[in-house]
C-alpha atoms as a PDB file:
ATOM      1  CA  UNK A   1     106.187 105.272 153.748  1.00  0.00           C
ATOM      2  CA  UNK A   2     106.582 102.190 155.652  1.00  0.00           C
ATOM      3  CA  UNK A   3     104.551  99.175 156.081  1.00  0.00           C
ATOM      4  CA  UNK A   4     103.625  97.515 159.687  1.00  0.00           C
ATOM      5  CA  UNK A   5     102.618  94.050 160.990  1.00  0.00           C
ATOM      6  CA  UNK A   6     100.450  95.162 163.190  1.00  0.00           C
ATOM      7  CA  UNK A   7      97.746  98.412 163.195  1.00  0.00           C
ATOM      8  CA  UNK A   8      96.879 100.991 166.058  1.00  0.00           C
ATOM      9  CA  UNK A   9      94.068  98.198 167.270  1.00  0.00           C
ATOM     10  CA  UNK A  10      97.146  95.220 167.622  1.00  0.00           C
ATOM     11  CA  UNK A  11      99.536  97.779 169.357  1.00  0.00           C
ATOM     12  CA  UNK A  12      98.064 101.204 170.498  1.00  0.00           C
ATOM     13  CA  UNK A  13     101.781 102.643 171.370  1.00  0.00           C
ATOM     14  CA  UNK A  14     104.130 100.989 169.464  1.00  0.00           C
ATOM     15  CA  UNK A  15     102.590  99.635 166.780  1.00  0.00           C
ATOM     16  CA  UNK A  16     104.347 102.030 163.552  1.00  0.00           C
ATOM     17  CA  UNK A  17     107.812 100.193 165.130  1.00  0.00           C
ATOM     18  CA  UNK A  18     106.900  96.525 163.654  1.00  0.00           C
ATOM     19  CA  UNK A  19     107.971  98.128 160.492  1.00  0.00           C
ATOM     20  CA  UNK A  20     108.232  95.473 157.539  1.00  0.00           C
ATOM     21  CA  UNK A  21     108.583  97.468 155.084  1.00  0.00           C
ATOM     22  CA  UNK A  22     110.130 101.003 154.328  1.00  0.00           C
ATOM     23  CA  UNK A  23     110.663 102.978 151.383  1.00  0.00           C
ATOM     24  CA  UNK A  24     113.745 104.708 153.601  1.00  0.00           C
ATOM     25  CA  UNK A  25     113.058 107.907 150.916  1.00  0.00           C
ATOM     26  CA  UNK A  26     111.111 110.994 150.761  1.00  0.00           C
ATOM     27  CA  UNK A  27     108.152 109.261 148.835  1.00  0.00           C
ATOM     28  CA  UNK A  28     106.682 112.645 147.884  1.00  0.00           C
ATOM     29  CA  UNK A  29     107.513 116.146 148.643  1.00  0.00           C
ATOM     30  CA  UNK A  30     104.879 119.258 148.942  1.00  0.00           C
ATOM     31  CA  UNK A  31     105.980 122.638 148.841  1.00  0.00           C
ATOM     32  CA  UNK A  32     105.500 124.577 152.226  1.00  0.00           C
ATOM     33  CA  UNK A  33     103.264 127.466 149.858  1.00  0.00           C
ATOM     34  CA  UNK A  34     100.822 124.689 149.195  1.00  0.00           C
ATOM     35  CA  UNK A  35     101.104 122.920 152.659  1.00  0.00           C
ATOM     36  CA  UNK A  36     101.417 125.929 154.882  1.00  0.00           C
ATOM     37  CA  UNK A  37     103.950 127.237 157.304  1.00  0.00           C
ATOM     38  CA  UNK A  38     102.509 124.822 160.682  1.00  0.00           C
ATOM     39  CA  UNK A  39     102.957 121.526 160.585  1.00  0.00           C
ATOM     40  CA  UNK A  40      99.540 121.036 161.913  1.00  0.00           C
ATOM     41  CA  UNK A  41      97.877 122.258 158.157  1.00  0.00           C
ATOM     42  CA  UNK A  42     100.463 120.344 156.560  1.00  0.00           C
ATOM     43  CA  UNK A  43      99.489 117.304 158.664  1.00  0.00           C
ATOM     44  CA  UNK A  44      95.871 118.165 157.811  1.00  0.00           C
ATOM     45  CA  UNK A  45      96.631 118.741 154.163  1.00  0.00           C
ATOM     46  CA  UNK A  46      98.526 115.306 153.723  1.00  0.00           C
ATOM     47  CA  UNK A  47      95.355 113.712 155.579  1.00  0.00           C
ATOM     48  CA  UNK A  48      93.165 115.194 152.930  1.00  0.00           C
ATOM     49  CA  UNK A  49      95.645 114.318 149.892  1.00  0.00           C
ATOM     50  CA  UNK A  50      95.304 110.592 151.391  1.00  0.00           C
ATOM     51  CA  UNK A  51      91.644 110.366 151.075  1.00  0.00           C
ATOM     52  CA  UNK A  52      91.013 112.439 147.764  1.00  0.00           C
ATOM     53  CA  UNK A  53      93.350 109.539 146.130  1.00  0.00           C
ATOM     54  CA  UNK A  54      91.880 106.878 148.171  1.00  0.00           C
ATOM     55  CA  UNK A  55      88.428 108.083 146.518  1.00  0.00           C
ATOM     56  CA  UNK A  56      89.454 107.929 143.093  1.00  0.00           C
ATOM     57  CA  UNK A  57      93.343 107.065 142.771  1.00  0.00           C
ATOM     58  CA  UNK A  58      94.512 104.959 140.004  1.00  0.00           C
ATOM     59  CA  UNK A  59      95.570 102.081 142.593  1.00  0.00           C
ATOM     60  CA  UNK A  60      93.196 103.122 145.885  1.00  0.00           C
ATOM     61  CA  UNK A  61      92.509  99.430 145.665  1.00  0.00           C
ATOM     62  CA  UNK A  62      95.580  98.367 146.670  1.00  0.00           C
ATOM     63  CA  UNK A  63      95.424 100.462 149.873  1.00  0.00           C
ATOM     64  CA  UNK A  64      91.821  99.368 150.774  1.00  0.00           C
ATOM     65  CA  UNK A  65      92.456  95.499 150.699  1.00  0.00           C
ATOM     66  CA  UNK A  66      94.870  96.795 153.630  1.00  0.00           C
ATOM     67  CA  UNK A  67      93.693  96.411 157.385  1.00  0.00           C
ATOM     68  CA  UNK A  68      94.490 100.148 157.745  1.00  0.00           C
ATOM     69  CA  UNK A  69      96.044 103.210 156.163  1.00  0.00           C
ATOM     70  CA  UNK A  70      97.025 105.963 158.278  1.00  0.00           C
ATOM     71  CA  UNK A  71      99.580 109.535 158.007  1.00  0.00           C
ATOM     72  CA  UNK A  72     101.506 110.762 160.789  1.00  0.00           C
ATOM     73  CA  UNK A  73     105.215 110.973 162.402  1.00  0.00           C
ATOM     74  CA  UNK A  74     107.070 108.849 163.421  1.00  0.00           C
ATOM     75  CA  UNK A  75     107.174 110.705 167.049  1.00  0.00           C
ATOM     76  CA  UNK A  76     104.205 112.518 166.895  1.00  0.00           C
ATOM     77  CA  UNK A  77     100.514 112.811 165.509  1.00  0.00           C
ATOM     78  CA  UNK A  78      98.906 110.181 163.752  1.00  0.00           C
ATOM     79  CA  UNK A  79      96.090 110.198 162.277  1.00  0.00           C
ATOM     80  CA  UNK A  80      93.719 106.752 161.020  1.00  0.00           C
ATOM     81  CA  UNK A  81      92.729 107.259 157.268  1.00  0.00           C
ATOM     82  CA  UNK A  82      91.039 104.209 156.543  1.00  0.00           C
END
């Protein structure tokens, strides 16, 4: 989980590398019999994790007073939640 200083809009390539804040941790962990064996439904399961809290998580307003909340890796797929 990291925090950025500028979104996909500010920086379409390089934007997730104006980190300014990390975590540096696995924040959470789910089990590949939940997520599945591709990374593709576990990239699609995370994405729907995101927005089920975002709906009604205990601190969703926290994350919506951001300018944007997205999933992804750090080389790879990302994916704009909010």
């Amino acid at each position: 989980m990291i925090g950025s200083s500028t979104t996909p809009e500010d920086d379409e390539d390089d934007w997730v590398c104006d980190e300014i804040y990390s975590i540096y941790e696995d924040f959470f962990i789910i089990k590949k019999e939940i997520a599945g064996d591709s990374w593709e439904y576990g990239f699609d399961f995370s994405g729907k994790l995101v927005k089920k809290y975002l709906e009604d998580g205990k601190y969703s307003n926290i994350f919506k007073r951001k300018n944007c909340l997205d999933i992804g890796f750090v080389d790879g797929d990302i994916d704009i939640i909010y």
